[in-house]
N, C-alpha and C. Protein backbone atom coordinates (compact mmCIF):
# COMPACT_ATOMS: atom_id res chain seq x y z
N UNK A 1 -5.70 -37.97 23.97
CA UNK A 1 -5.10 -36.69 23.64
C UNK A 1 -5.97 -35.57 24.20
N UNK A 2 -5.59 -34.48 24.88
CA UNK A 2 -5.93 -33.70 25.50
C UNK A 2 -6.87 -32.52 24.38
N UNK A 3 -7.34 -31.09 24.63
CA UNK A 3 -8.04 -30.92 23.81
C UNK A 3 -6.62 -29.38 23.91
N UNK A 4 -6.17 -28.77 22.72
CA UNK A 4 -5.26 -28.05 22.55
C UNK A 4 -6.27 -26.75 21.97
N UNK A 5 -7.35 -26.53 22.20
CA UNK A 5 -7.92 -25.39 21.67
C UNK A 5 -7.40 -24.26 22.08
N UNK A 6 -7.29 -23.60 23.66
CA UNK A 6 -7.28 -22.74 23.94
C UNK A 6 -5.60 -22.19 23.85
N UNK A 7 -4.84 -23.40 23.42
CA UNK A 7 -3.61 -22.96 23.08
C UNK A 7 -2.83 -22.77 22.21
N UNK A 8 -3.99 -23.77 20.89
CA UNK A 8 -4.02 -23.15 19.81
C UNK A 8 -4.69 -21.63 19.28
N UNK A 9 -5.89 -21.65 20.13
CA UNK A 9 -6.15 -20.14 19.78
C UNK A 9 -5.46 -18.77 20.41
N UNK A 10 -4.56 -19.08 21.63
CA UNK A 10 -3.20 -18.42 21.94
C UNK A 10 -2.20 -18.33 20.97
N UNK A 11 -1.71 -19.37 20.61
CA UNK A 11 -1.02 -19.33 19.71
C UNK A 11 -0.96 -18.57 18.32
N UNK A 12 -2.18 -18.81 17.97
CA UNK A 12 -3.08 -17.90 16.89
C UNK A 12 -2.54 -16.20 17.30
N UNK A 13 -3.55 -16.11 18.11
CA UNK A 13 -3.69 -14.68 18.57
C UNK A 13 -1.88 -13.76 18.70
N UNK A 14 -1.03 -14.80 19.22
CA UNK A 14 0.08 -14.39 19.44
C UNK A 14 0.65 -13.92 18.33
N UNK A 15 0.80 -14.95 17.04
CA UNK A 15 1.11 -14.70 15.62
C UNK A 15 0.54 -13.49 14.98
N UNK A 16 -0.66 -13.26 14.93
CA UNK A 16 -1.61 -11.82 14.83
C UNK A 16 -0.78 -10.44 15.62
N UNK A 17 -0.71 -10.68 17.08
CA UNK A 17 -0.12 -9.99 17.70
C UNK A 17 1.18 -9.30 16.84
N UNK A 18 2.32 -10.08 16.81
CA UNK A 18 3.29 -10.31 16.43
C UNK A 18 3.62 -10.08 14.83
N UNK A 19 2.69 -10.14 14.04
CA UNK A 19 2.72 -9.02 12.66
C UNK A 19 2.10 -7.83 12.81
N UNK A 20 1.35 -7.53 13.54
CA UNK A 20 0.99 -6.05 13.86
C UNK A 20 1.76 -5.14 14.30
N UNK A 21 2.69 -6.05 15.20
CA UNK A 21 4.02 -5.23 16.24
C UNK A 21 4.94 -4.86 14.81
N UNK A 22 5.19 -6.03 13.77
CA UNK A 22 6.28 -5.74 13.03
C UNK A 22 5.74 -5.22 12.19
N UNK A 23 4.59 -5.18 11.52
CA UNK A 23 4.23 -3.91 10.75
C UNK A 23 3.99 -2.22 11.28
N UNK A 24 3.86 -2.50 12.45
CA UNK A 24 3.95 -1.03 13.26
C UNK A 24 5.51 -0.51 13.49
N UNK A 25 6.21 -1.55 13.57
CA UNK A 25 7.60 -1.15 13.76
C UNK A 25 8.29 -0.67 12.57
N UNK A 26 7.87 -1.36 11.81
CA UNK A 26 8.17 -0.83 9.80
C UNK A 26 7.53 0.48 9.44
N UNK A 27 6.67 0.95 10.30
CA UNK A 27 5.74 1.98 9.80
C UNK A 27 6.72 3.41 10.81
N UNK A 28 7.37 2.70 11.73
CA UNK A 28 7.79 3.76 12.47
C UNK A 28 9.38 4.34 12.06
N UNK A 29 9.77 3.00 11.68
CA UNK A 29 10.76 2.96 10.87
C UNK A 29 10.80 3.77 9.43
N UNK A 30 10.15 4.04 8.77
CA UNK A 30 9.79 4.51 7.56
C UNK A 30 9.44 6.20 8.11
N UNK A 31 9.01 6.59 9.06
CA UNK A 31 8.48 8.10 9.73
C UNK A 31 9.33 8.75 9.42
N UNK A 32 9.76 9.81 8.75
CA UNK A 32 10.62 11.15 9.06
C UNK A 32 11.53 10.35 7.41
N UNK A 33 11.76 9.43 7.23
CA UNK A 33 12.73 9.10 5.98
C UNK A 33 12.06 10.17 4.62
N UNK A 34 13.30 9.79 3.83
CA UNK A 34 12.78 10.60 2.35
C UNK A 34 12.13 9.16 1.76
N UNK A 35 11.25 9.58 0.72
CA UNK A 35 10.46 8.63 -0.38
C UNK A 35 11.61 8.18 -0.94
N UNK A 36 11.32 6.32 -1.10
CA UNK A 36 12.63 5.60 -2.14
C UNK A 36 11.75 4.58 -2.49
N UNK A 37 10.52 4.52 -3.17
CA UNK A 37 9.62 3.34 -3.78
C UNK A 37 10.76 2.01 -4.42
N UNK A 38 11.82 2.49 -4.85
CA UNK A 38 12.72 1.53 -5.04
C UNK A 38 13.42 0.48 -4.33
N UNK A 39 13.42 0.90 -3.29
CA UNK A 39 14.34 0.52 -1.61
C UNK A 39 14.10 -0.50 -1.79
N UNK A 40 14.46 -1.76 -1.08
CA UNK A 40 14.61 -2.75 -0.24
C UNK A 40 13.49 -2.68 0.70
N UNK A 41 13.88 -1.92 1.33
CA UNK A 41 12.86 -2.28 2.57
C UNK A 41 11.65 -1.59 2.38
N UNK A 42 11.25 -0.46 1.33
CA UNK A 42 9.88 -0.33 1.27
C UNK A 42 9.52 -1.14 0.14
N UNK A 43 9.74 -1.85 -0.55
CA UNK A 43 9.44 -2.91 -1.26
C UNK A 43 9.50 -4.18 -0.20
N UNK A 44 10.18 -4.64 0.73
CA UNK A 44 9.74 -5.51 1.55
C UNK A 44 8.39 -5.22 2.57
N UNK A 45 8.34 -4.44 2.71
CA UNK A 45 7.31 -3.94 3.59
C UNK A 45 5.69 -3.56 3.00
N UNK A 46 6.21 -3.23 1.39
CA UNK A 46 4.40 -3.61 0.73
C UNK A 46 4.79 -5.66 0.43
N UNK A 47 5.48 -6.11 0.35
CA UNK A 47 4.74 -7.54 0.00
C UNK A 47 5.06 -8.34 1.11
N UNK A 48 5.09 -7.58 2.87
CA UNK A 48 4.82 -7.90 4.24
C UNK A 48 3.21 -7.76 4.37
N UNK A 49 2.80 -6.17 3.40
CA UNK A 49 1.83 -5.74 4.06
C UNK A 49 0.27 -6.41 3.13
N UNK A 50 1.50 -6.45 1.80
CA UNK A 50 0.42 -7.06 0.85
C UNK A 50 0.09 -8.45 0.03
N UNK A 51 1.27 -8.68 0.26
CA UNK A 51 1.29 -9.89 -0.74
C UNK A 51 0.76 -11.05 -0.73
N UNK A 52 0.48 -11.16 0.70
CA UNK A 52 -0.53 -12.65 1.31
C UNK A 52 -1.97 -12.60 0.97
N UNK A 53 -2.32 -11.22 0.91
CA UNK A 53 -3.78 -10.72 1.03
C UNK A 53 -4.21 -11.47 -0.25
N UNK A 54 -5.78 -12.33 0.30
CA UNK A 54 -6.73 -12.50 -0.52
C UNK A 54 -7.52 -12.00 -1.65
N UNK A 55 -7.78 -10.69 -0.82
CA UNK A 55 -8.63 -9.81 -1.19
C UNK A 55 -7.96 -8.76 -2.13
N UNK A 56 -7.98 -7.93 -2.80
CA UNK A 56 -7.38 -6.91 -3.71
C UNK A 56 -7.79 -5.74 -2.71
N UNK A 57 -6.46 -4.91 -2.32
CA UNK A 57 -6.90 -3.56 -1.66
C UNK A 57 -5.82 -2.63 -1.76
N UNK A 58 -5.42 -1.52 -1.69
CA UNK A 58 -5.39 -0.31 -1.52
C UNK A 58 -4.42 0.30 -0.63
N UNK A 59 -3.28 0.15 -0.89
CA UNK A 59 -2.42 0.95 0.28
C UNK A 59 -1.88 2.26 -0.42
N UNK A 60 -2.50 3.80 0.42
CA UNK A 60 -1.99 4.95 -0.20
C UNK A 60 -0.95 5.36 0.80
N UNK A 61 0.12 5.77 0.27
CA UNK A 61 1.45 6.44 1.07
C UNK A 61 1.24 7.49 0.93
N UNK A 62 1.56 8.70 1.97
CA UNK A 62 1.47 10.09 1.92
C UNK A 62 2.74 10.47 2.79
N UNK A 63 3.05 11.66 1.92
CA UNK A 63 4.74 12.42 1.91
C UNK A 63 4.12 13.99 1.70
N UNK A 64 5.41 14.66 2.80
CA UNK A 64 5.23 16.10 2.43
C UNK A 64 5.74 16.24 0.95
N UNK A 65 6.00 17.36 0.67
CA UNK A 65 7.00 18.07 -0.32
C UNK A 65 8.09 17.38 -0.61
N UNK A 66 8.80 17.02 0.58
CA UNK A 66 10.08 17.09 0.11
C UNK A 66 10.09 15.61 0.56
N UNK A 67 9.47 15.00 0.37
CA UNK A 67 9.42 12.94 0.15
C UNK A 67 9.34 12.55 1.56
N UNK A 68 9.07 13.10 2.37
CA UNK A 68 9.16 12.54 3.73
C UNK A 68 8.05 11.73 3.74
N UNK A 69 7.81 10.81 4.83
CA UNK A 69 6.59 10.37 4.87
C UNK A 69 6.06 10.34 5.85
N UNK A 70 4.64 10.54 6.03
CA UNK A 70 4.09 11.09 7.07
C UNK A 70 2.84 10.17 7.57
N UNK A 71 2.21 9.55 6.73
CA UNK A 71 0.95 8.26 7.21
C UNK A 71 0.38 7.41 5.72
N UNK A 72 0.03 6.24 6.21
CA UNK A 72 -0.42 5.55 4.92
C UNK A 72 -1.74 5.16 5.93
N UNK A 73 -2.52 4.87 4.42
CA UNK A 73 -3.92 4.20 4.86
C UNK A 73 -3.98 2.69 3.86
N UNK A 74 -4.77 1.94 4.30
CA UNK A 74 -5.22 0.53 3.71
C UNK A 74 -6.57 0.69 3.47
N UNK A 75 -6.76 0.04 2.36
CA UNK A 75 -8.57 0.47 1.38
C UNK A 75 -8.50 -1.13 0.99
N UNK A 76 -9.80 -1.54 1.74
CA UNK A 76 -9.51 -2.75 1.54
C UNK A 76 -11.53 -3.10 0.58
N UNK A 77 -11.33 -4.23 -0.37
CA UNK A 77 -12.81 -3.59 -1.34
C UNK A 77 -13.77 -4.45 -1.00
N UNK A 78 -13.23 -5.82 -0.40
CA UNK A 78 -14.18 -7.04 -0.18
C UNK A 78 -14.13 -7.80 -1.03
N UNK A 79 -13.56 -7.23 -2.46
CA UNK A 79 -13.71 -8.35 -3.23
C UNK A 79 -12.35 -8.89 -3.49
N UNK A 80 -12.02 -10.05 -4.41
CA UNK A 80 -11.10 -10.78 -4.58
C UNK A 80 -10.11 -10.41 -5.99
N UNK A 81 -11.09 -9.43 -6.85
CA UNK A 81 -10.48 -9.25 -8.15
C UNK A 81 -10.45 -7.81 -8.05
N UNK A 82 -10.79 -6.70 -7.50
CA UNK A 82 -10.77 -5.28 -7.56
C UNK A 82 -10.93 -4.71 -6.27
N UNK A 83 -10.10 -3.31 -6.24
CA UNK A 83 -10.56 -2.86 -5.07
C UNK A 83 -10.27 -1.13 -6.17
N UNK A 84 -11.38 0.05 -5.73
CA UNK A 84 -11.29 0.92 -5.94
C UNK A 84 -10.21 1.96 -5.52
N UNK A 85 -9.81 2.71 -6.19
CA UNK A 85 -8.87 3.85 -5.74
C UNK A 85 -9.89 5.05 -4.96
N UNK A 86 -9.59 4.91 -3.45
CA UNK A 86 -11.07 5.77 -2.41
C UNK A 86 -10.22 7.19 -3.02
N UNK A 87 -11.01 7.72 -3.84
CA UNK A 87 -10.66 9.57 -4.65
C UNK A 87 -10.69 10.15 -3.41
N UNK A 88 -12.04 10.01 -3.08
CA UNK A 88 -12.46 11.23 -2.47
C UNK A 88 -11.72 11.40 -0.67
N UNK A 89 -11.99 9.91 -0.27
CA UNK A 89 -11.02 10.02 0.81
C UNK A 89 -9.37 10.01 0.74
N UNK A 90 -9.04 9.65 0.03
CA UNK A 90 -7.33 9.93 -0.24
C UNK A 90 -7.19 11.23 -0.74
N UNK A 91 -8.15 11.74 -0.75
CA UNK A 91 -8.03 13.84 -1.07
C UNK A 91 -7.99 13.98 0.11
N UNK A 92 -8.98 13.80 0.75
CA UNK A 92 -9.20 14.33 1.98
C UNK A 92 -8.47 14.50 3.09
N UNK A 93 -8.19 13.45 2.95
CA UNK A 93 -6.45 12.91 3.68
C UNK A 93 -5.60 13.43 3.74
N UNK A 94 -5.10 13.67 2.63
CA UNK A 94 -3.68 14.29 1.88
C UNK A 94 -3.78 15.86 2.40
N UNK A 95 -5.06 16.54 2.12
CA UNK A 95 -5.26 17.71 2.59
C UNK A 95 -5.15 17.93 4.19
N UNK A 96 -5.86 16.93 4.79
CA UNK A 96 -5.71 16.82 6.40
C UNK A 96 -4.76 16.88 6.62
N UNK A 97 -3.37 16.11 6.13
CA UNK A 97 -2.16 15.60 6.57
C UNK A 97 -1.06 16.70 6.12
N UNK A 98 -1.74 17.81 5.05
CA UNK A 98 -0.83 18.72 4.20
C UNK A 98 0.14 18.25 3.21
N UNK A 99 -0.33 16.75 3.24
CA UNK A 99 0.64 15.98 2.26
C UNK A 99 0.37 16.60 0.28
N UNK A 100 1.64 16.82 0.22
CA UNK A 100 2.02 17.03 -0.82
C UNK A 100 2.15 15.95 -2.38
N UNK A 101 2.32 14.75 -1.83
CA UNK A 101 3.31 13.45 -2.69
C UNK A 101 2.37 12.52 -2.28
N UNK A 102 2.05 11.66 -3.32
CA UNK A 102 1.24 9.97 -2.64
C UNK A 102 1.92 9.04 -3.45
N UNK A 103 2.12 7.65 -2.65
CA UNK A 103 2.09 6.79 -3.51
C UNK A 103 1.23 5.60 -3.39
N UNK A 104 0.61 5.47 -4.69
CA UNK A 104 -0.28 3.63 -4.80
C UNK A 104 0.28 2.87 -4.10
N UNK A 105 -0.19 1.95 -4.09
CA UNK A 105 0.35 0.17 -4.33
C UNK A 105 -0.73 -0.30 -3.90
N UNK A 106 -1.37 -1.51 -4.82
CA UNK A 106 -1.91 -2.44 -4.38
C UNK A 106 -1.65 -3.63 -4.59
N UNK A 107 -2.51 -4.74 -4.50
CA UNK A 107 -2.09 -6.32 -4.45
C UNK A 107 -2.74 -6.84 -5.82
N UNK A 108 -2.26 -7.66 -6.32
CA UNK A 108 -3.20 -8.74 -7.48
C UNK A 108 -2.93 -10.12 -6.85
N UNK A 109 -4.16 -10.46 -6.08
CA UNK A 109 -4.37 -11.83 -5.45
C UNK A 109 -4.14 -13.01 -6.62
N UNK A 110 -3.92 -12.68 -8.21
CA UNK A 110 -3.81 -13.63 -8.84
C UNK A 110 -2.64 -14.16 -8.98
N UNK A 111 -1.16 -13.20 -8.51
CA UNK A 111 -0.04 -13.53 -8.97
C UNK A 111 0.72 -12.90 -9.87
N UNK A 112 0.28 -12.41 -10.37
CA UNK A 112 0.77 -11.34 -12.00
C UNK A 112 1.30 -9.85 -11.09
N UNK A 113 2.35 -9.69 -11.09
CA UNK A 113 2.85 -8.41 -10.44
C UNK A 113 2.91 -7.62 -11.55
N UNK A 114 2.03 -7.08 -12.04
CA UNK A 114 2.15 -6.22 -13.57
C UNK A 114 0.89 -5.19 -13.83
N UNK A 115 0.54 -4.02 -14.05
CA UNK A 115 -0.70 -3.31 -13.59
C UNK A 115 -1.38 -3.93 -15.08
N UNK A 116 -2.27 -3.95 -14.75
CA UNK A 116 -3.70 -4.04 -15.72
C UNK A 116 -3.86 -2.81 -16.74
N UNK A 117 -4.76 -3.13 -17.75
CA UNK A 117 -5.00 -1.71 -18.23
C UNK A 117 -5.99 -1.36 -17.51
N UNK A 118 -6.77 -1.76 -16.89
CA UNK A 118 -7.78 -1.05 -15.83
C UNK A 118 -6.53 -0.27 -14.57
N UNK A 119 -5.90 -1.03 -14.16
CA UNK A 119 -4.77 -0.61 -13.36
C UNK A 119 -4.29 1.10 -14.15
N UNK A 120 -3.66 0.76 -15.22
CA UNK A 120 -3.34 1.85 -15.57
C UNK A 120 -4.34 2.77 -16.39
N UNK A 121 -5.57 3.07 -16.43
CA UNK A 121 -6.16 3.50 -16.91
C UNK A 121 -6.82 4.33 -15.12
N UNK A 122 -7.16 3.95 -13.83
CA UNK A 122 -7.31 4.10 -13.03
C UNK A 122 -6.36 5.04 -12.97
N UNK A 123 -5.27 5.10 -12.96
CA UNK A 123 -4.16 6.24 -12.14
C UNK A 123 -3.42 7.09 -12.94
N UNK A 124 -4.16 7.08 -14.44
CA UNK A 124 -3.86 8.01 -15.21
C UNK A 124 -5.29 9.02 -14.81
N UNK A 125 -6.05 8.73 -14.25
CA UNK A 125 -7.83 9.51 -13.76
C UNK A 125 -7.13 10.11 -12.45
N UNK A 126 -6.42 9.19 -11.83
CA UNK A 126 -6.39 9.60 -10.76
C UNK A 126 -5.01 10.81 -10.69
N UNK A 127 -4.35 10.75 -11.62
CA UNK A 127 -2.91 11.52 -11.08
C UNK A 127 -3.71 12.91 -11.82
N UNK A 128 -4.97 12.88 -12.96
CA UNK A 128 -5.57 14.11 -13.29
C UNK A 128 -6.66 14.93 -12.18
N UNK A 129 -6.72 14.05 -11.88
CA UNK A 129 -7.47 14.96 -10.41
C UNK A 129 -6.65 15.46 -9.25
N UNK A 130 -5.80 14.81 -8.92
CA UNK A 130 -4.79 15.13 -7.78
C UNK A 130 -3.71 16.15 -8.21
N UNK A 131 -3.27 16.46 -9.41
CA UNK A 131 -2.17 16.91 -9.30
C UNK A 131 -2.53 18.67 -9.93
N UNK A 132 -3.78 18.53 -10.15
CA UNK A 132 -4.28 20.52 -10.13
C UNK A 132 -4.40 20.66 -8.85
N UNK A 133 -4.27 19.80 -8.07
CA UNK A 133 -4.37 20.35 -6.34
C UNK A 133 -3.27 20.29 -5.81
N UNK A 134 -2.07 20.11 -6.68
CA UNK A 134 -0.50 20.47 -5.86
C UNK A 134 -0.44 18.88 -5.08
N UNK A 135 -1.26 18.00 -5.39
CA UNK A 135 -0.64 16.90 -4.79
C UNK A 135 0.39 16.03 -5.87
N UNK A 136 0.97 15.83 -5.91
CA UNK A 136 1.99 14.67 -6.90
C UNK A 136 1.64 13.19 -6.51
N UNK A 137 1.38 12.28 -7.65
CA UNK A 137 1.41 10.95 -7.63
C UNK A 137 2.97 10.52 -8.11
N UNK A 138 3.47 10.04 -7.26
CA UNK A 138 4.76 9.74 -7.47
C UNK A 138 5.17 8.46 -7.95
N UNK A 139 4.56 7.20 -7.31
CA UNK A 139 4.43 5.87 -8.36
C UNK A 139 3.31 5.17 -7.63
N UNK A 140 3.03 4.17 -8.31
CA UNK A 140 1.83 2.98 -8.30
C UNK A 140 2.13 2.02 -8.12
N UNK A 141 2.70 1.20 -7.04
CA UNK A 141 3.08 -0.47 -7.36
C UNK A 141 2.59 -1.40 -7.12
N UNK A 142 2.51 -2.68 -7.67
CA UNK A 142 1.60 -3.54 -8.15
C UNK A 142 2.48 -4.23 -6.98
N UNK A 143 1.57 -5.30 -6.31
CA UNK A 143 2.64 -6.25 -5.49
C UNK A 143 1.70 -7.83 -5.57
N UNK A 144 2.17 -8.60 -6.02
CA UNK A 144 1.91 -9.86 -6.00
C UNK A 144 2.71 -11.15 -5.63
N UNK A 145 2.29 -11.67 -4.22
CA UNK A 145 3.17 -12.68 -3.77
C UNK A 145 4.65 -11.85 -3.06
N UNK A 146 5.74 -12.18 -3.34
CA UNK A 146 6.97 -11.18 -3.34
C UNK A 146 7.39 -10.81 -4.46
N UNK A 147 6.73 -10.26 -5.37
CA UNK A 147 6.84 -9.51 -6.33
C UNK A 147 6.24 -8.29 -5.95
N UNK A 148 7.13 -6.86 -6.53
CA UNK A 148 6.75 -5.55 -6.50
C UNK A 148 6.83 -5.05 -7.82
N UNK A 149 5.90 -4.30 -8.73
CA UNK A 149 6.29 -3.70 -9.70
C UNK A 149 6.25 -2.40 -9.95
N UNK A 150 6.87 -1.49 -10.04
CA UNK A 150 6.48 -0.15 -9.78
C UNK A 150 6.45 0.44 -11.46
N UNK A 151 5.22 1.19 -11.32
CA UNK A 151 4.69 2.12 -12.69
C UNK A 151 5.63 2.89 -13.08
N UNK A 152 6.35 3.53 -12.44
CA UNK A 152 7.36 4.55 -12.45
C UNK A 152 8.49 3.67 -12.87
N UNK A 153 8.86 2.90 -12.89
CA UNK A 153 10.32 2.47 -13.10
C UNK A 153 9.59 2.08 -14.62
N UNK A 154 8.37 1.01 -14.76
CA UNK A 154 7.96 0.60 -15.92
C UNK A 154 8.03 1.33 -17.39
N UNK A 155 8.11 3.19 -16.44
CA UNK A 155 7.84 4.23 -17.33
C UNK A 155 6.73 4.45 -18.13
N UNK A 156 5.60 3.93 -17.30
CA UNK A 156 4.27 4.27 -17.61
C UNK A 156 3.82 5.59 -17.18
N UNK A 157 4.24 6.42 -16.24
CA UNK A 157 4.01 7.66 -16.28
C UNK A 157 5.00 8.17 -15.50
């Protein structure tokens, strides 16, 4: 049997390739739309972006005023059970971008699509700092596996 490395690691690389294209294409797709944390497809597109992940991290959505959306970032923590909400750079951001509106979501690598009380104790800190600055936290969603749960529908805040 021949040695299949270099076409397995093609192969590899291609697959890599090939979710980057379709997460870039989802991201372009989503540009100029109004905010719908409820949707279909932005609920397919956090447990595209999140739900495999190992690690616990951080995806912030940013929207003008009027729900559009304009850029998201990924905060990724290293670890497997927590990843921090980055304050100071998701201000910074929001201000750069003139964004008005954010939304959470992160992953629970354990399976449980349901926020924590650390979860919700985190973004009750966080919607008090952001929102004397005219930014709005609009929802938080938990995504585990293909599960999405959003704070806002939960009626946690």
């Amino acid at each position: 049997m021949g040695d299949d490395g270099p076409s397995s690691a093609w192969l590899a690389d291609a697959i890599v390739a090939a979710r980057r294209l379709a997460e870039a294409a989802s991201r372009e797709a989503m540009r100029g739309l109004p905010l719908d944390t409820g949707s279909a497809e932005f609920r397919r597109y956090l447990v595209n972006r999140l739900g495999c992940r190992r690690e616990e991290c951080v995806q912030v959505f940013y929207f003008n005023g009027e729900g559009i959306y304009i850029a998201e970032d990924l905060y990724t923590g290293g670890r497997r059970t927590e990843c921090l909400i980055p304050l100071r750079r998701t201000v910074r951001r929001a201000f750069d971008l003139d964004a008005r509106r954010i939304v959470l979501a992160h992953n629970h690598p354990s399976g449980a699509a349901r926020p924590s009380a650390d979860d919700i104790a985190a973004t009750a800190r966080f919607r008090q700092i952001v929102e004397p600055l005219e930014i709005r936290l609009d929802d938080h969603c938990i995504v585990a596996g293909n599960a999405v749960a959003s704070m806002r529908t939960m009626g946690i805040f």
